[in-house]
Protein backbone atom coordinates (compact mmCIF):
# COMPACT_ATOMS: atom_id res chain seq x y z
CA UNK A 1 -38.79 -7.14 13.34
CA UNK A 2 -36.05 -4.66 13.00
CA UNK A 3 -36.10 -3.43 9.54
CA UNK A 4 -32.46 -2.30 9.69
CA UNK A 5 -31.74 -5.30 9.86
CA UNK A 6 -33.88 -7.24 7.02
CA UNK A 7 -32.55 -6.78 3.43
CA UNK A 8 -35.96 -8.62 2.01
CA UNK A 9 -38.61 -10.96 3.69
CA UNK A 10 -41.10 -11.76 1.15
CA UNK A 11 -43.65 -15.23 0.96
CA UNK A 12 -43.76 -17.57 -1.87
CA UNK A 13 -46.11 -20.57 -2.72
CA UNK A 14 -45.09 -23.07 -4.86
CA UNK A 15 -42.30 -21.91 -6.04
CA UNK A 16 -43.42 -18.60 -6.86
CA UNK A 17 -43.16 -15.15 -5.04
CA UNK A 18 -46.29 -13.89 -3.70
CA UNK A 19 -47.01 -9.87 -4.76
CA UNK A 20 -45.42 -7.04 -2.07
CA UNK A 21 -42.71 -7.42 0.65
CA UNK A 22 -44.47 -9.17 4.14
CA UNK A 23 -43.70 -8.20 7.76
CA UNK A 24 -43.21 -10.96 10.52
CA UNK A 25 -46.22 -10.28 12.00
CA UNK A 26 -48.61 -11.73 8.79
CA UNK A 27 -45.99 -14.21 8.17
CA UNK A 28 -46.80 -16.79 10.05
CA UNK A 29 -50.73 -16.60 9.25
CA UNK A 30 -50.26 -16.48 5.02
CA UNK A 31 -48.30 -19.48 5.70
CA UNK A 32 -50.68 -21.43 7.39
CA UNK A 33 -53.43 -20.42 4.90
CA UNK A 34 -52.31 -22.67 1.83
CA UNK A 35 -49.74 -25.90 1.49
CA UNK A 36 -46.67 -25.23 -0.18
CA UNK A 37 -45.65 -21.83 1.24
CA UNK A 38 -42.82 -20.40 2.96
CA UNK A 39 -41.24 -17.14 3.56
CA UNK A 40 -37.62 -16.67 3.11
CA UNK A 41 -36.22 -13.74 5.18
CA UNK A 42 -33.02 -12.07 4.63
CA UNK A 43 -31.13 -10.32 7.02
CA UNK A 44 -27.97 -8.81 7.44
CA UNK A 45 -25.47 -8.05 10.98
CA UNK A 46 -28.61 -8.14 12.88
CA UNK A 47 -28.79 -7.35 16.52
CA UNK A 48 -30.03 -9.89 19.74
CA UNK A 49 -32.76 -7.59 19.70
CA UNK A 50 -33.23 -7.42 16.27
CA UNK A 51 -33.07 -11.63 15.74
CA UNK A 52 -35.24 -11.88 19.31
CA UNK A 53 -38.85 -11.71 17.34
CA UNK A 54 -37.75 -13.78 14.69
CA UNK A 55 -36.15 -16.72 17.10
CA UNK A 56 -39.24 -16.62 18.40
CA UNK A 57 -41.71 -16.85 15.67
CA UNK A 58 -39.99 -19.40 14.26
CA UNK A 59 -39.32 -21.35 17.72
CA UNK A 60 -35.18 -21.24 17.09
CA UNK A 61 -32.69 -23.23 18.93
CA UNK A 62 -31.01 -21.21 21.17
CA UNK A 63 -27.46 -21.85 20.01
CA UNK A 64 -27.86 -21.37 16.61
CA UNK A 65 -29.49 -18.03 17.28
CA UNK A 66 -26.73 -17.33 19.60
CA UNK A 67 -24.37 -18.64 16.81
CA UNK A 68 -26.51 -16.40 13.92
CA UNK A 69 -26.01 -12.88 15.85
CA UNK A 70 -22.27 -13.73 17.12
CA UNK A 71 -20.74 -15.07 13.92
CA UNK A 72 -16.91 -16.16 13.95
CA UNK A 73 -18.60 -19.54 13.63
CA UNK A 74 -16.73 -22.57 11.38
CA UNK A 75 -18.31 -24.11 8.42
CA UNK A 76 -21.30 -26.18 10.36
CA UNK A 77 -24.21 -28.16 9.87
CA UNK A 78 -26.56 -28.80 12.47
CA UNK A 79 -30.31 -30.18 13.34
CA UNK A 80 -32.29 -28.98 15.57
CA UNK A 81 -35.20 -30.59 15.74
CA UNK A 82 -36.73 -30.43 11.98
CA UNK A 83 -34.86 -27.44 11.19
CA UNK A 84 -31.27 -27.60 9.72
CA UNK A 85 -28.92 -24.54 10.53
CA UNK A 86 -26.04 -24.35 8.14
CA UNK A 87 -22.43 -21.89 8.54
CA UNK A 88 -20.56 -21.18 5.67
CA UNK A 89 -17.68 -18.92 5.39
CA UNK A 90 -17.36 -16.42 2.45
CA UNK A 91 -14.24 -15.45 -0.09
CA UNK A 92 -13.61 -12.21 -1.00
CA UNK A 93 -10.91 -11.56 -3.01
CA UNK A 94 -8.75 -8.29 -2.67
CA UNK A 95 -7.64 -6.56 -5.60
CA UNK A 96 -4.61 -5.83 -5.87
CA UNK A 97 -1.77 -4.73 -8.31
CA UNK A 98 0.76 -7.53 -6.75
CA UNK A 99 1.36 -9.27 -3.76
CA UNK A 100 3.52 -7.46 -1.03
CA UNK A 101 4.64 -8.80 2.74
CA UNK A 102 1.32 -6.91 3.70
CA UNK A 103 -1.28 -7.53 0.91
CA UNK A 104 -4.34 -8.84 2.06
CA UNK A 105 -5.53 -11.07 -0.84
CA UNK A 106 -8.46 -12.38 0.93
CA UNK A 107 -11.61 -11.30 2.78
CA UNK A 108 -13.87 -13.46 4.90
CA UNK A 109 -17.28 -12.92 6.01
CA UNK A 110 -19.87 -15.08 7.24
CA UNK A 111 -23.24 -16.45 6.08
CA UNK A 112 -26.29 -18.62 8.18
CA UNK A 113 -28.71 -20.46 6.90
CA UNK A 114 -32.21 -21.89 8.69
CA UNK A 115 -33.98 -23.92 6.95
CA UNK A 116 -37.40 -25.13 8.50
CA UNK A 117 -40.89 -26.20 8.10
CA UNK A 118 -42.52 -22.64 6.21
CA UNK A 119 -38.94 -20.43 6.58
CA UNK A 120 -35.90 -20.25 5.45
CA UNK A 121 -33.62 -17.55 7.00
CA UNK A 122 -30.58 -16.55 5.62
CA UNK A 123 -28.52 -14.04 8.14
CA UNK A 124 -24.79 -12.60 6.57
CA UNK A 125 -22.06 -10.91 8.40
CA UNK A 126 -18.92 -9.06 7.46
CA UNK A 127 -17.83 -9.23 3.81
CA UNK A 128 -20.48 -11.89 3.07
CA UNK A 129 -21.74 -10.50 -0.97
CA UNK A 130 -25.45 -9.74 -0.94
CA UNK A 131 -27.61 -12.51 -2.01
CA UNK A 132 -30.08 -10.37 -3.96
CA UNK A 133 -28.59 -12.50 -7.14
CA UNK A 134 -29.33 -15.66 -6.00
CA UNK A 135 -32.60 -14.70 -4.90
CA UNK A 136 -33.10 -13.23 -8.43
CA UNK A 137 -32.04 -16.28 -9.76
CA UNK A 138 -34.50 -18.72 -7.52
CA UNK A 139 -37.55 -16.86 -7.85
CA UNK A 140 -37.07 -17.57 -12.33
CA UNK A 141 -36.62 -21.45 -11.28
CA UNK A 142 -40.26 -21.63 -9.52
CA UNK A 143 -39.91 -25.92 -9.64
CA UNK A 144 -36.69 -25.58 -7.95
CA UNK A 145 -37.88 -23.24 -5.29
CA UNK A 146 -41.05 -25.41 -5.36
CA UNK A 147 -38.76 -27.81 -3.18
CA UNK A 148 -39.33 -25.72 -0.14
CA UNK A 149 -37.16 -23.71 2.29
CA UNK A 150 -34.35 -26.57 1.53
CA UNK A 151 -33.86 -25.11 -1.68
CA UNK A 152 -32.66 -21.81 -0.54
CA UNK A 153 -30.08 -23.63 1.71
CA UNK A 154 -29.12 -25.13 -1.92
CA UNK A 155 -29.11 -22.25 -3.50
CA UNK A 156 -27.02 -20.06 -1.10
CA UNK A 157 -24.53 -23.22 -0.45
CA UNK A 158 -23.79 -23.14 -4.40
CA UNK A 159 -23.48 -19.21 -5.13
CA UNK A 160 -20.69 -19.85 -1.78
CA UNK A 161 -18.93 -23.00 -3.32
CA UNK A 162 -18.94 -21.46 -6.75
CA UNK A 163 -17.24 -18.34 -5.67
CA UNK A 164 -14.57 -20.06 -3.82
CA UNK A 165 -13.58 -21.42 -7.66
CA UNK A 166 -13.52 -17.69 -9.03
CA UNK A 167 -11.11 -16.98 -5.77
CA UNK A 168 -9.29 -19.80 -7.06
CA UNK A 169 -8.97 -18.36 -9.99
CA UNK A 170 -7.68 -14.83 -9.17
CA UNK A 171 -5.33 -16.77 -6.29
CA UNK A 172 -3.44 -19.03 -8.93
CA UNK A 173 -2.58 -15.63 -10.57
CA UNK A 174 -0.92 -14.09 -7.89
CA UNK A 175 0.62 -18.19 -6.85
CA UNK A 176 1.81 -17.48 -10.94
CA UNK A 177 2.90 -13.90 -10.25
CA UNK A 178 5.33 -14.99 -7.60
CA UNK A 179 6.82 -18.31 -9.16
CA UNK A 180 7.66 -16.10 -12.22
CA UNK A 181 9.43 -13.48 -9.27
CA UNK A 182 11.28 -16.20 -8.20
CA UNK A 183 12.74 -17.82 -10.88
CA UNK A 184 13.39 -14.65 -12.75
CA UNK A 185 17.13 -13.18 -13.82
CA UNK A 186 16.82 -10.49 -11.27
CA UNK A 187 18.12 -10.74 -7.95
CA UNK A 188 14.87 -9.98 -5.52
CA UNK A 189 13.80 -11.22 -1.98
CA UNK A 190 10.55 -12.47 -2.37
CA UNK A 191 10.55 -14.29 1.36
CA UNK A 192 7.96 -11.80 2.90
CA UNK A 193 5.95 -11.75 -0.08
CA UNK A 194 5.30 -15.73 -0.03
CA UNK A 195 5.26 -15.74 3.56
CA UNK A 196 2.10 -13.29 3.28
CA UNK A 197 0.58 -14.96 -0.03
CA UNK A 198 0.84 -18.61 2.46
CA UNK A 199 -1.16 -16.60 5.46
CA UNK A 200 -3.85 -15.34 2.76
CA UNK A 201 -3.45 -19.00 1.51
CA UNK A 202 -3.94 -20.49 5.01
CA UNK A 203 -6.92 -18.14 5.72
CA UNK A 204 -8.89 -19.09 2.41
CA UNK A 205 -8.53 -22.66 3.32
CA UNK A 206 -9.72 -22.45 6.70
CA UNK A 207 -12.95 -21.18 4.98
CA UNK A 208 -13.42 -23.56 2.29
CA UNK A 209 -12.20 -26.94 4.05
CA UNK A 210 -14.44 -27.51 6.63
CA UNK A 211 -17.41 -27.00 4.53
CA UNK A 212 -17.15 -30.53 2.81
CA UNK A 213 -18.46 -32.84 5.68
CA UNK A 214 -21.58 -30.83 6.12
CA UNK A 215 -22.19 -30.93 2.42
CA UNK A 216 -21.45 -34.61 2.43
CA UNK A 217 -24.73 -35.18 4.88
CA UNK A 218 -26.46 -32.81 2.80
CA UNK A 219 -25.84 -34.77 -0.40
CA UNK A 220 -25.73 -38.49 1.01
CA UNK A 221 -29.70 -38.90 1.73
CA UNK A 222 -29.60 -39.50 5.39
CA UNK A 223 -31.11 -35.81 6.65
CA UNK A 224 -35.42 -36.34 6.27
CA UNK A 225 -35.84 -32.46 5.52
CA UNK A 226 -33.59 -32.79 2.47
CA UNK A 227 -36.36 -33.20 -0.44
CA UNK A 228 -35.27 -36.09 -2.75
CA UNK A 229 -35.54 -34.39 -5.62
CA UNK A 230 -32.52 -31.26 -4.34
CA UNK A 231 -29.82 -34.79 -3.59
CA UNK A 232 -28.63 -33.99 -7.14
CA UNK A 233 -28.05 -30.50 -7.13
CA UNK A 234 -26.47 -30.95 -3.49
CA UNK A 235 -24.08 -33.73 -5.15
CA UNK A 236 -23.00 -31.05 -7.24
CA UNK A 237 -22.41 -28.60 -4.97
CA UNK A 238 -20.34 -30.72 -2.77
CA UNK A 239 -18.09 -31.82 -6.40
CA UNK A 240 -17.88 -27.77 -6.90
CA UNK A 241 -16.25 -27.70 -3.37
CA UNK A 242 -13.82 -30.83 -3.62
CA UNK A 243 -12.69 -28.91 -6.67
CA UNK A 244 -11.39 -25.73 -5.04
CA UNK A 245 -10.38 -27.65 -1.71
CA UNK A 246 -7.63 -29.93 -4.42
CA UNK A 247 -6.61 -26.61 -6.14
CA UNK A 248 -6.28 -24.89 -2.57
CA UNK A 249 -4.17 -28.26 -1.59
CA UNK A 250 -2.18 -27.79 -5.15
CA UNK A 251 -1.56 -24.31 -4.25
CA UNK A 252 -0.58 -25.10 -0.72
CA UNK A 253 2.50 -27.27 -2.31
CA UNK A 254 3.31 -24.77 -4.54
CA UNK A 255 3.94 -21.87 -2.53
CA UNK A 256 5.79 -24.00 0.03
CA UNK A 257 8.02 -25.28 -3.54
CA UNK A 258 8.02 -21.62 -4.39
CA UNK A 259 9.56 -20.75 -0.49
CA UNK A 260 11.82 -23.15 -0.64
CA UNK A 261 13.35 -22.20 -4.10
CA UNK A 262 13.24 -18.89 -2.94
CA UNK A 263 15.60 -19.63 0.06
CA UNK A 264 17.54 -22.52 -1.93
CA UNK A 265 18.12 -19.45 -4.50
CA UNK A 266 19.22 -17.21 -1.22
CA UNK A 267 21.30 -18.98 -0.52
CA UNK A 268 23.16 -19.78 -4.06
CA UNK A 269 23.23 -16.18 -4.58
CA UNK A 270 25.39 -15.73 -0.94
CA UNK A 271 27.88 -18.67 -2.33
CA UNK A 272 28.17 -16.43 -5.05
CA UNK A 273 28.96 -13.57 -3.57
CA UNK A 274 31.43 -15.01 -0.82
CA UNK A 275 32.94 -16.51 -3.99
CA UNK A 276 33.62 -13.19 -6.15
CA UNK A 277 34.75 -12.00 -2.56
CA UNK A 278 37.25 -14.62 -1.76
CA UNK A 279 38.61 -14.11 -5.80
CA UNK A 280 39.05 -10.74 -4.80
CA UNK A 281 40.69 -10.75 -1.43
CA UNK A 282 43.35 -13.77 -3.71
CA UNK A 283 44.31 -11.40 -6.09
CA UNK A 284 44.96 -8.52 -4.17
CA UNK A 285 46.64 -11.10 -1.58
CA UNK A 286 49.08 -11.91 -4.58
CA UNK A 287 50.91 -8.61 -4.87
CA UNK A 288 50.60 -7.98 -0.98
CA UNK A 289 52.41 -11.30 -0.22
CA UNK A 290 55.56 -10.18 -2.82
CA UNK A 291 54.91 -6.87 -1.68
CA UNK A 292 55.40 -7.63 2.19
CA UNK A 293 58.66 -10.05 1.30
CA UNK A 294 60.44 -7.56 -0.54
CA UNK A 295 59.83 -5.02 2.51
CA UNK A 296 61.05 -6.52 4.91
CA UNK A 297 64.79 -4.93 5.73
CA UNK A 298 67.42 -7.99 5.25
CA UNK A 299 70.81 -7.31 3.37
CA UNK A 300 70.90 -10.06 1.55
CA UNK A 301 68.01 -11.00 -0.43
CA UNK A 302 67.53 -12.15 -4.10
CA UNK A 303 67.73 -9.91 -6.79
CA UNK A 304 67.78 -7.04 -4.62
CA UNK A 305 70.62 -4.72 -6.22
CA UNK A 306 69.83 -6.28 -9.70
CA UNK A 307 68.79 -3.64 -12.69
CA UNK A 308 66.19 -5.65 -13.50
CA UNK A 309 64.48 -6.84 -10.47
CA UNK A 310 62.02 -4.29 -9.74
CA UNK A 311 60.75 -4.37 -13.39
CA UNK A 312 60.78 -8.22 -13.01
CA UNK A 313 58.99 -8.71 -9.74
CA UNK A 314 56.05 -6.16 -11.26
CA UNK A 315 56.01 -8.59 -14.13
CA UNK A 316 55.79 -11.63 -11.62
CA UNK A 317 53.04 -10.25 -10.11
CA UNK A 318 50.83 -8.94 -13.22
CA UNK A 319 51.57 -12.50 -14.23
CA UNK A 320 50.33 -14.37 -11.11
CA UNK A 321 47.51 -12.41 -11.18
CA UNK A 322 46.34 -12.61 -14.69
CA UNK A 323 46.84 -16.36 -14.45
CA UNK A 324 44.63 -16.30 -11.21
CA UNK A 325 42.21 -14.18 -12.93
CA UNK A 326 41.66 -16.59 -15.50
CA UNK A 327 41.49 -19.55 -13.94
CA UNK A 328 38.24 -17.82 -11.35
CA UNK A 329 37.03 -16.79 -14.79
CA UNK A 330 37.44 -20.11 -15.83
CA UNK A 331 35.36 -21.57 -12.73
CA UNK A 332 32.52 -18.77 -12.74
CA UNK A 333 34.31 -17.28 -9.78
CA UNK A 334 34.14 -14.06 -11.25
């Protein structure tokens, strides 16, 4: 077995974790030696090569080993046989200071599950978190990990589903950070920004939403393998993901609300402008219009050798003008 590739692979008997780490090749003989024990192998990015031995120990269905060294799968659950193979896609979430039009807010990575009579092999790609918690946190529940291999399916399945809520989480800050961006005082563009937090947004629920079926036939009773005594934590599980797959859903709405304020806003803000424009362009038209009359070159026009009618045309105009003034003042024109 290609120890590269194996983060831990150590045997446990009911429940409980047998002393040192175990290679492949006394696996399968300490199983066989005593009821209730099964070794649960982690591995991580492993080659063909690497996953060959292990396939074959194990007797693996050919697609889901093809599936387990490939990854890019979707959220999955199938039977082969008496073993169950089960995808999930992993959350990462990005920090970052605030969202831009090129953020990336989320990270995905991939995790595998087998779960079979005396193994249970967990295999993680790309930005899948190490599982050295959960493990941690199995081996001080020795009755749940009693259950068998099944239970480290569980086990993974909820540390997944319960970190897509914490993603939650840190996403409805940045959903927060924007609506508060968009419906500030200050004049801002926040199109590319939303349009980037929606991609992040679409990506996150193309992890998480696929996932519920499978958990539904893990929960419902009708898979033999599933020990009757793991249906209630599995119930849970699949609750824990229908609650971030509604707040993904309520976020989905609220960014495309947030985008379509955004553009509604847009374009109240152009109206605005073409309307301090066109208030402009009337009062200088004012003075240009009496302006142009009086230049044009006829002999006889009014007022034109009176004393006063220079002084009284500037008046005429100051006045139109001060009356137009008001009234755009009047109508928020200006």
């Amino acid at each position: 077995m290609g120890s590269q590739a194996v983060v831990d692979c150590a045997l446990y008997e009911d429940g409980r974790r047998l002393p040192g780490r175990v290679d492949l090749a006394d696996v399968l003989k300490r199983i066989g030696e005593q009821p209730g024990r099964f070794v649960w192998i982690g591995l991580y990015e492993p080659t063909a090569e690497q996953f060959d031995e292990i396939a074959a120990a194990f007797e693996l269905h050919p697609l889901a080993v093809e599936d387990a060294v490939r990854a890019h799968q979707r959220p999955k659950l199938e039977r082969y046989g008496n073993t169950l193979f089960l995808v999930l896609k992993t959350i990462v979430y990005v920090a970052h200071d605030r969202v831009t039009a090129t953020s990336e807010i989320v990270d995905t990575g991939e995790i595998m599950v087998f779960a079979g009579p005396g193994f249970a092999i967990v295999v993680r790609h790309g930005s899948a978190p190490a599982l050295t918690g959960v493990r941690r946190e199995m081996e001080a529940a020795p009755e749940l990990l009693g259950l068998g291999p099944v239970s480290v399916l569980h086990a993974v399945a909820d540390h997944v589903v319960d970190h897509y809520l914490e993603v939650a989480d840190a996403f409805e800050r940045d959903v927060e950070e924007l609506e508060t961006a968009v419906f500030s005082p200050e004049r801002t563009d926040d199109a590319g920004r939303i349009y980037q937090l929606k991609r992040e947004l679409m990506e996150f629920k193309r992890a998480v939403v696929p996932l519920g079926v499978p958990l539904k036939r893990l929960a419902d009773g009708s898979l033999p393998e599933v020990p009757a005594g793991l249906a209630a934590y599995l119930r849970d599980v699949a609750d824990h993901h229908l609650q971030a797959k509604e707040r993904i859903a309520s976020f989905d709405e609220l960014v495309a609300g947030i985008l379509d304020a955004s553009v509604a806003r847009l374009s109240l803000q152009q109206n605005t402008d073409m309307r301090k424009i066109s208030a402009g362009a009337a009062l200088v038209a004012v003075p240009t219009m009496v302006v142009g009359i009086y230049g044009m070159n006829f002999e006889y026009m009014p007022e034109l050798h009176w004393t006063f009618g220079y002084p009284a045309v500037l008046l005429l105009i100051v006045a139109v003008c001060a009356f137009a003034f008001r009234a755009f003042r009047r109508n928020d024109w200006l």
